[in-house]
PDB file of N, CA and C in Angstrom:
ATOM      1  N   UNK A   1      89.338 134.692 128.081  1.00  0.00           N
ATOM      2  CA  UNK A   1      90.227 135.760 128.506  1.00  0.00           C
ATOM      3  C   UNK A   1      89.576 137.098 128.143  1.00  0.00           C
ATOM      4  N   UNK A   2      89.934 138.182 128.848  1.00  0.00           N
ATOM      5  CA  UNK A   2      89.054 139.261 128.676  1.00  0.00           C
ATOM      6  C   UNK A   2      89.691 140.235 128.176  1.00  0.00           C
ATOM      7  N   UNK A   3      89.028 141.384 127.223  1.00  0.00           N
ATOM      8  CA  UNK A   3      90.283 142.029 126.640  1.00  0.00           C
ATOM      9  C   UNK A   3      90.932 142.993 127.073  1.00  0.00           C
ATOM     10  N   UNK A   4      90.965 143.127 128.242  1.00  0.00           N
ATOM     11  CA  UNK A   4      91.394 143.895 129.598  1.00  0.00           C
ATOM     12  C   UNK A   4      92.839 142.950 129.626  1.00  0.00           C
ATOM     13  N   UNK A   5      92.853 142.116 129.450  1.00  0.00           N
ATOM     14  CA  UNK A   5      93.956 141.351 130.023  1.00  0.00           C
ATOM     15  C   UNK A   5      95.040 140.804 128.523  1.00  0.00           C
ATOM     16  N   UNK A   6      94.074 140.403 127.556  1.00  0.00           N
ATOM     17  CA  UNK A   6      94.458 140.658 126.104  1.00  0.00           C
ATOM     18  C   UNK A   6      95.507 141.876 126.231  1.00  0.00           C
ATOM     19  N   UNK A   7      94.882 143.076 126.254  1.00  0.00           N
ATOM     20  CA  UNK A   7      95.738 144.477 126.368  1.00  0.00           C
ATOM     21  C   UNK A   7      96.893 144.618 127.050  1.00  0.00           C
ATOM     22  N   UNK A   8      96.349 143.841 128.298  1.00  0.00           N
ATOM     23  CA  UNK A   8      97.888 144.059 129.375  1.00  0.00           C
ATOM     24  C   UNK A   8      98.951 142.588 128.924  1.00  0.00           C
ATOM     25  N   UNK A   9      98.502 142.150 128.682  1.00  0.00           N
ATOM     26  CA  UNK A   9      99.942 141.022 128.164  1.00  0.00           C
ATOM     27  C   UNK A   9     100.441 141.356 126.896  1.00  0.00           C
ATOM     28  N   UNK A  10      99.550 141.906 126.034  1.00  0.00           N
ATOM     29  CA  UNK A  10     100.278 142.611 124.714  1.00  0.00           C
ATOM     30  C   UNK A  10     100.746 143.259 124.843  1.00  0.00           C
ATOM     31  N   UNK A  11     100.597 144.223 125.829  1.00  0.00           N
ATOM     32  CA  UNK A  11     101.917 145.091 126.044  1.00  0.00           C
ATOM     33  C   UNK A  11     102.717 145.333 126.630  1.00  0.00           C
ATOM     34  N   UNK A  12     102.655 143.878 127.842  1.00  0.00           N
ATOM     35  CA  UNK A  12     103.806 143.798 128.354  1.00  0.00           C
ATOM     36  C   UNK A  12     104.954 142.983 127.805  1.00  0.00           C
ATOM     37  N   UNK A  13     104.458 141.993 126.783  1.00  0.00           N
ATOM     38  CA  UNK A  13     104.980 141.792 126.299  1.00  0.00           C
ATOM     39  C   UNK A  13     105.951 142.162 125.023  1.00  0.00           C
ATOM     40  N   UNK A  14     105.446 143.090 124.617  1.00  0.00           N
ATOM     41  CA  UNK A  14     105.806 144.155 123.445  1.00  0.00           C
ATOM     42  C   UNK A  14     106.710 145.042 123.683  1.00  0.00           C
ATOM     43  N   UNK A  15     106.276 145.531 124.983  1.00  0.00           N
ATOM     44  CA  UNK A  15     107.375 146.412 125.265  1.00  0.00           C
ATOM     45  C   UNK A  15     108.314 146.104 126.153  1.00  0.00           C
ATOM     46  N   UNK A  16     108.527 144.794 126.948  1.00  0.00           N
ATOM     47  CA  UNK A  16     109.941 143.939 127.034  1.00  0.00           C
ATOM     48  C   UNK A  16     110.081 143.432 125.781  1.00  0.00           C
ATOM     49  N   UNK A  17     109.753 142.995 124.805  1.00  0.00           N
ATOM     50  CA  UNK A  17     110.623 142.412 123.827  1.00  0.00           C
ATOM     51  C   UNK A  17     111.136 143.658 122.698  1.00  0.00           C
ATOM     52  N   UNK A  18     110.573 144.558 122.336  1.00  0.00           N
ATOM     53  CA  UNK A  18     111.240 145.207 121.794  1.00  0.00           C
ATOM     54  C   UNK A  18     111.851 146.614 122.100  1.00  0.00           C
ATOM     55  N   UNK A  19     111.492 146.631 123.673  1.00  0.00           N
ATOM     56  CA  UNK A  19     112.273 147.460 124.330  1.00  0.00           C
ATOM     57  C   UNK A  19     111.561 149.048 124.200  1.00  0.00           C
ATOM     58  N   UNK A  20     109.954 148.717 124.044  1.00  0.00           N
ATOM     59  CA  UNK A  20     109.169 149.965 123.418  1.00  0.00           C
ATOM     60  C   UNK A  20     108.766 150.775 125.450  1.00  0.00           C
ATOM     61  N   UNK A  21     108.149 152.474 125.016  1.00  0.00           N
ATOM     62  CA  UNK A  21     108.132 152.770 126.265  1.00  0.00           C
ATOM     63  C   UNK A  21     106.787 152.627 126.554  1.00  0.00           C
ATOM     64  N   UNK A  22     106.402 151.655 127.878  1.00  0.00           N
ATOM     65  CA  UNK A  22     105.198 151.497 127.996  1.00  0.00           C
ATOM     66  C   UNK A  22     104.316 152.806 127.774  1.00  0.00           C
ATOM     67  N   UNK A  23     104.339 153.742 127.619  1.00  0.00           N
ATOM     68  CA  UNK A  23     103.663 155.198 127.700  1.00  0.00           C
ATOM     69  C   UNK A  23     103.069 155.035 125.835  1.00  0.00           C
ATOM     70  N   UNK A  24     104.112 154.878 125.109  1.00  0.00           N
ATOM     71  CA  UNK A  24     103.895 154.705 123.837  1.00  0.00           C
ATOM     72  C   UNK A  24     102.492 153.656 123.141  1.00  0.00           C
ATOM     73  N   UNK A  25     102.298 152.973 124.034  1.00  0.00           N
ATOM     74  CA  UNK A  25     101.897 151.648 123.884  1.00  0.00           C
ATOM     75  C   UNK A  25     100.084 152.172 123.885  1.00  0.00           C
ATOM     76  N   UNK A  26      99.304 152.590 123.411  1.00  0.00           N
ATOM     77  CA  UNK A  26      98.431 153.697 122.993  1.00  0.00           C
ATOM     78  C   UNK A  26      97.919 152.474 121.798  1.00  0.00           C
ATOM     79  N   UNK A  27      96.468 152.656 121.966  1.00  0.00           N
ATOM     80  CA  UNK A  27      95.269 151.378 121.266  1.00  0.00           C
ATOM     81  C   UNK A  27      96.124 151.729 119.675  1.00  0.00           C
ATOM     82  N   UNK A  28      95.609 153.299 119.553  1.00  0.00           N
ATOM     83  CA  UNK A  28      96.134 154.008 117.952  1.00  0.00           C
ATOM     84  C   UNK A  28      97.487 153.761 117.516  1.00  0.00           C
ATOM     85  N   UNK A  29      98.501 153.132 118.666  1.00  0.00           N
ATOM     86  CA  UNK A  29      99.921 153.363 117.697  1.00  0.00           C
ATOM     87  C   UNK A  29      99.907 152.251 116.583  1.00  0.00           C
ATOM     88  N   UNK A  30     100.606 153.379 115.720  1.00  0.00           N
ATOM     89  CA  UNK A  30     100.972 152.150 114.733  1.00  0.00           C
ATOM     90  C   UNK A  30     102.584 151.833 114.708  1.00  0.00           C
ATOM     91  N   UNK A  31     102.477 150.214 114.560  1.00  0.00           N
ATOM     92  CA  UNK A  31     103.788 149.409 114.662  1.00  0.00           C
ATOM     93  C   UNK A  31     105.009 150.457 114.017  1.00  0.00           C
ATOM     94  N   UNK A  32     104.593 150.766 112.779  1.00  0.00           N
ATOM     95  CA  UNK A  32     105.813 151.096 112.015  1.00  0.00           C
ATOM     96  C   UNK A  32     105.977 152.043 112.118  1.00  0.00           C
ATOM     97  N   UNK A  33     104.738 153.283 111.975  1.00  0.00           N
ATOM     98  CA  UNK A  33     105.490 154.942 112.716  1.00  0.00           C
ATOM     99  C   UNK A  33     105.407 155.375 113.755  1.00  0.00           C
ATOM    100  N   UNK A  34     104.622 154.579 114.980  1.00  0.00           N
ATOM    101  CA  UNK A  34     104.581 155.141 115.921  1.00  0.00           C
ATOM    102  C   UNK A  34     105.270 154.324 116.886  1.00  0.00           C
ATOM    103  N   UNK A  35     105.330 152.848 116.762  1.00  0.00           N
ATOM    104  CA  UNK A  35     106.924 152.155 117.578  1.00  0.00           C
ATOM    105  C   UNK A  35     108.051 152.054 116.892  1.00  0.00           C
ATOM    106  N   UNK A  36     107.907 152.407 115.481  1.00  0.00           N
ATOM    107  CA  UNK A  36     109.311 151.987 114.983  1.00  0.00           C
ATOM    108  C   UNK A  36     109.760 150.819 114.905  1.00  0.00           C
ATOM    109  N   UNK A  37     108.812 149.540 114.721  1.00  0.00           N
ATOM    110  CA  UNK A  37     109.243 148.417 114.546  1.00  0.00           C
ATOM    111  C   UNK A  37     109.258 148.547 112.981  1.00  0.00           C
ATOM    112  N   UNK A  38     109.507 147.285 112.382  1.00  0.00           N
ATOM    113  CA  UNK A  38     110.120 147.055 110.916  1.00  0.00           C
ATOM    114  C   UNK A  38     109.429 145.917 110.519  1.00  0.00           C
ATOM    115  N   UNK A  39     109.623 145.050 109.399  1.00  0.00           N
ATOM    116  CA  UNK A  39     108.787 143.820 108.347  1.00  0.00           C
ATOM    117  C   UNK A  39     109.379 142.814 109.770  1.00  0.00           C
ATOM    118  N   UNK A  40     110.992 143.009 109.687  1.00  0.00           N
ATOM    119  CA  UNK A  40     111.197 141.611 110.888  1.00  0.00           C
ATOM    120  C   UNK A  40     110.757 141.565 112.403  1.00  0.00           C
ATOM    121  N   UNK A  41     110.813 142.801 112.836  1.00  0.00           N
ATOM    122  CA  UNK A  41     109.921 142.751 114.410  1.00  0.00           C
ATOM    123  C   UNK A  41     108.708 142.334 114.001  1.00  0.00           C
ATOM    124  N   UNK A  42     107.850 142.938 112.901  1.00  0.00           N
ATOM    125  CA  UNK A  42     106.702 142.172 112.933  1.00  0.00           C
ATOM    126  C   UNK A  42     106.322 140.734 113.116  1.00  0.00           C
ATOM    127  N   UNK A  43     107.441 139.845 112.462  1.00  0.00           N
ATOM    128  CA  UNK A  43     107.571 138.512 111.964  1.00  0.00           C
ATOM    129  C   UNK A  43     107.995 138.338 113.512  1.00  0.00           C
ATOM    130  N   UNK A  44     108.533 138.709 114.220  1.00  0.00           N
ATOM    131  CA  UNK A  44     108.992 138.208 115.724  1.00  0.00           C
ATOM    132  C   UNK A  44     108.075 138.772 116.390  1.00  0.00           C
ATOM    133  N   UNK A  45     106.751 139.491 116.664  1.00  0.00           N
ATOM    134  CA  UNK A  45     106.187 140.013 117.241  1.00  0.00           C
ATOM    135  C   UNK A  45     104.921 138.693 117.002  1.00  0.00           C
ATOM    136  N   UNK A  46     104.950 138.506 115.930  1.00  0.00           N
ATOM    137  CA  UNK A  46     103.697 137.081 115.382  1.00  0.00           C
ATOM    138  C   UNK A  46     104.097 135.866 115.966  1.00  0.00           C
ATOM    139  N   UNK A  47     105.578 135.656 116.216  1.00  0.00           N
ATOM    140  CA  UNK A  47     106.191 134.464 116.815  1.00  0.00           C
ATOM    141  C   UNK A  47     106.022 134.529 118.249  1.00  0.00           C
ATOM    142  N   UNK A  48     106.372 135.443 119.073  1.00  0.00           N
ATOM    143  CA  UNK A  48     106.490 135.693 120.004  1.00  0.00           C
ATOM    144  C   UNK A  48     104.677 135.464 120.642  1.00  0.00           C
ATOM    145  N   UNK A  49     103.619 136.409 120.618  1.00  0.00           N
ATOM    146  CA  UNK A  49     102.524 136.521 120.756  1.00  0.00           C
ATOM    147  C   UNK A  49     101.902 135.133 120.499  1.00  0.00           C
ATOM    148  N   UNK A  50     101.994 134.436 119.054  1.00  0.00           N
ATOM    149  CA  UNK A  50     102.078 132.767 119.459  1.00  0.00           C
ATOM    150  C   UNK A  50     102.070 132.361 120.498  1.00  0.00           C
ATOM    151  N   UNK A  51     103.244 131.957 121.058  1.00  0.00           N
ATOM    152  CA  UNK A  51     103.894 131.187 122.461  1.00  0.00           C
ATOM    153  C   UNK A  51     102.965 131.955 123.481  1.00  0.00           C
ATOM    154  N   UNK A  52     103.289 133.115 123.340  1.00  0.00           N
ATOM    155  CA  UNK A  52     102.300 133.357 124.933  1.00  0.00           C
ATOM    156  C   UNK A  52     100.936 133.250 125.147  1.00  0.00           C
ATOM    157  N   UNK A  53      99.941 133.348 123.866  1.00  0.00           N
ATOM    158  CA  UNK A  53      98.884 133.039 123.819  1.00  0.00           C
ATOM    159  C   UNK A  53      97.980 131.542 123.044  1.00  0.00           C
ATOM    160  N   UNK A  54      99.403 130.640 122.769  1.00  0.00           N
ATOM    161  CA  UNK A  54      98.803 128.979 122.416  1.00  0.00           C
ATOM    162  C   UNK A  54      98.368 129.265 121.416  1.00  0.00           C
ATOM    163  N   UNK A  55      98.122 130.252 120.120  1.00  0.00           N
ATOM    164  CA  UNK A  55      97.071 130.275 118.895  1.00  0.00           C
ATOM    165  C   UNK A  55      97.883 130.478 117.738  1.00  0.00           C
ATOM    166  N   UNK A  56      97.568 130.517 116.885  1.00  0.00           N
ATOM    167  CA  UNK A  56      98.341 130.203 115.528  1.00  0.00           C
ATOM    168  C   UNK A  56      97.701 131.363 114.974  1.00  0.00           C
ATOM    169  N   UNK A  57      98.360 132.582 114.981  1.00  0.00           N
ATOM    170  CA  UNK A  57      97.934 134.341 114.560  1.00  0.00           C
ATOM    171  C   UNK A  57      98.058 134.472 112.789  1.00  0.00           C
ATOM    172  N   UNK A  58      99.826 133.178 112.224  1.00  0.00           N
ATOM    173  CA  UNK A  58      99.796 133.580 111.312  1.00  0.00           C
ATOM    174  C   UNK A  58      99.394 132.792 109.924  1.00  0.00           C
ATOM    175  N   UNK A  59      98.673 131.611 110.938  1.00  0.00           N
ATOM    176  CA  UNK A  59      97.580 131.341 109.566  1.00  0.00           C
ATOM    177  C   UNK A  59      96.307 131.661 109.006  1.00  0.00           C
ATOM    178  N   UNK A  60      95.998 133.110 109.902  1.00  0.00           N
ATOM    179  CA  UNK A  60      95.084 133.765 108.483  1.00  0.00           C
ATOM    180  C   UNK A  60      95.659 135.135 107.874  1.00  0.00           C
ATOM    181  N   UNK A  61      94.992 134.904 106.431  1.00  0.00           N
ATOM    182  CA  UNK A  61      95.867 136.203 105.959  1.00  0.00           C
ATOM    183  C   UNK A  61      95.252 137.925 106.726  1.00  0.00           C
ATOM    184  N   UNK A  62      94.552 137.476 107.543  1.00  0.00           N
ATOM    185  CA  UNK A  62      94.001 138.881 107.964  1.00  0.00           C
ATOM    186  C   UNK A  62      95.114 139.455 109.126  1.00  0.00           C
ATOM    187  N   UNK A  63      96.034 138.821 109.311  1.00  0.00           N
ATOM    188  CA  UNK A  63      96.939 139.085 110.048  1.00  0.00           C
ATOM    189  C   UNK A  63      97.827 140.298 109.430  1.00  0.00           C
ATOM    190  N   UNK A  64      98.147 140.292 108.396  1.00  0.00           N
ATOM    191  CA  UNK A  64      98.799 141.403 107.200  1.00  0.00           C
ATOM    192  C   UNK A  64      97.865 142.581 107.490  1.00  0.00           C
ATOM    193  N   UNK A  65      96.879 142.880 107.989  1.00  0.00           N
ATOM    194  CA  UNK A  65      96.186 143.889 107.801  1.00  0.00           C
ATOM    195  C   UNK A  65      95.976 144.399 109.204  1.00  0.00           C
ATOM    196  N   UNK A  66      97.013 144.179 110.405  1.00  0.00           N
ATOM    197  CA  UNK A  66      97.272 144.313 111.717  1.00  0.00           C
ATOM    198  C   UNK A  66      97.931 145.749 111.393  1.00  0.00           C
ATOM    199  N   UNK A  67      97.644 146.713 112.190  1.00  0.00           N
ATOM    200  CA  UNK A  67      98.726 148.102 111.681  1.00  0.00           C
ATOM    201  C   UNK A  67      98.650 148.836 113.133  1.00  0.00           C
ATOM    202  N   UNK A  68      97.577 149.163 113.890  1.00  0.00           N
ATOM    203  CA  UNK A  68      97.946 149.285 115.319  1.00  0.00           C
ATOM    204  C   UNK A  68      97.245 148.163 116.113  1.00  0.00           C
ATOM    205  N   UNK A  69      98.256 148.778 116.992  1.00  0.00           N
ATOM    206  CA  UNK A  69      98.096 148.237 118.491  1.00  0.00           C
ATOM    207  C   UNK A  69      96.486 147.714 118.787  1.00  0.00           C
ATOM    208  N   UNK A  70      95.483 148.673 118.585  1.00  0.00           N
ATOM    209  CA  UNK A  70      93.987 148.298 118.833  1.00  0.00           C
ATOM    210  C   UNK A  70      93.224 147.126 117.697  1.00  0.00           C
ATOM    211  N   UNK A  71      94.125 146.779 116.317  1.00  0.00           N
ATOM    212  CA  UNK A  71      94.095 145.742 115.368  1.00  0.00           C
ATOM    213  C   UNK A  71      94.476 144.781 115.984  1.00  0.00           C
ATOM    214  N   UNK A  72      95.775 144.494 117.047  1.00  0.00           N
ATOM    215  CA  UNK A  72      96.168 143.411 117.113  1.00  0.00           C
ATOM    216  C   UNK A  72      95.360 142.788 118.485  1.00  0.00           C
ATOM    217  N   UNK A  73      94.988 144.087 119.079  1.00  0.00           N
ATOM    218  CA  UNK A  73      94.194 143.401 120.175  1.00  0.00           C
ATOM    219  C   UNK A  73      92.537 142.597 119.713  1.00  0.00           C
ATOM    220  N   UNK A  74      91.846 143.478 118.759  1.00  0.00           N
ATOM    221  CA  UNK A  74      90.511 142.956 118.294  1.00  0.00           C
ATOM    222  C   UNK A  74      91.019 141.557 117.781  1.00  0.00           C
ATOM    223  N   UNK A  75      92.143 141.337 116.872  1.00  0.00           N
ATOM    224  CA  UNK A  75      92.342 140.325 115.941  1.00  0.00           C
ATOM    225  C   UNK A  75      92.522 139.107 117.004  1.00  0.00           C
ATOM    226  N   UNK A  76      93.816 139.571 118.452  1.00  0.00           N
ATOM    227  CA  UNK A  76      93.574 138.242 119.297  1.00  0.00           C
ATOM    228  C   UNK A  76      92.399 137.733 120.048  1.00  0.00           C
ATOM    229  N   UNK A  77      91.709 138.757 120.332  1.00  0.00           N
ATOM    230  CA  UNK A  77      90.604 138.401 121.251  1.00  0.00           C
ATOM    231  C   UNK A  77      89.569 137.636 119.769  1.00  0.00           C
ATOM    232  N   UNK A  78      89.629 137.857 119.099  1.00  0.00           N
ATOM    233  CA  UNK A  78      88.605 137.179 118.032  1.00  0.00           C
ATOM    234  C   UNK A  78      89.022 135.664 117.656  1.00  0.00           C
ATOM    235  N   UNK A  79      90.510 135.305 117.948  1.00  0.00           N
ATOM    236  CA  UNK A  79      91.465 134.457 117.225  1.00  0.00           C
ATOM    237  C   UNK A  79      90.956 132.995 119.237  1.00  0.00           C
ATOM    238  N   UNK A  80      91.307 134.196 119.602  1.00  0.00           N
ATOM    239  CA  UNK A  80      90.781 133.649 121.479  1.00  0.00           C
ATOM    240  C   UNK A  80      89.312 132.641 121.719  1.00  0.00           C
ATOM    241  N   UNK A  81      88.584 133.470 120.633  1.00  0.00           N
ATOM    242  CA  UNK A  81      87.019 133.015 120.600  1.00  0.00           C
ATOM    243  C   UNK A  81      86.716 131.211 120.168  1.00  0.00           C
TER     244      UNK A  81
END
């Protein structure tokens, strides 16, 4: 999968599930001050991203160290490999 496409399902998915404005959705945002998600969207954002991409995100601890948007994309496309 290419991370062209990584990008576009992360954030389409992100921003139907937590109702974020696709405009917001920027490599640099970060989850907590720049979408305003919280500890539990995170925990549903790890569940969610699961299911749509078949991989198991939260068995390494490098997952804790996800803070924007452009972290979570390097971390799936690496997790993809």
């Amino acid at each position: 999968m290419t991370r062209d496409k990584i990008v576009k399902i992360v954030n389409e998915v992100l921003s139907k599930e937590f109702e974020l404005d696709p405009a917001a959705m920027k490599p640099e945002a970060n989850f907590f001050k720049d979408l305003g998600l919280d500890s539990l969207d995170a925990v549903d954002m790890v569940i969610v991203l699961e299911q749509v991409f078949k991989v198991k995100l939260r068995a390494n601890y490098e997952v804790g160290k996800i803070m924007t948007l452009n972290d979570l994309y390097n971390y799936i496309e690496a997790r993809m490999k």
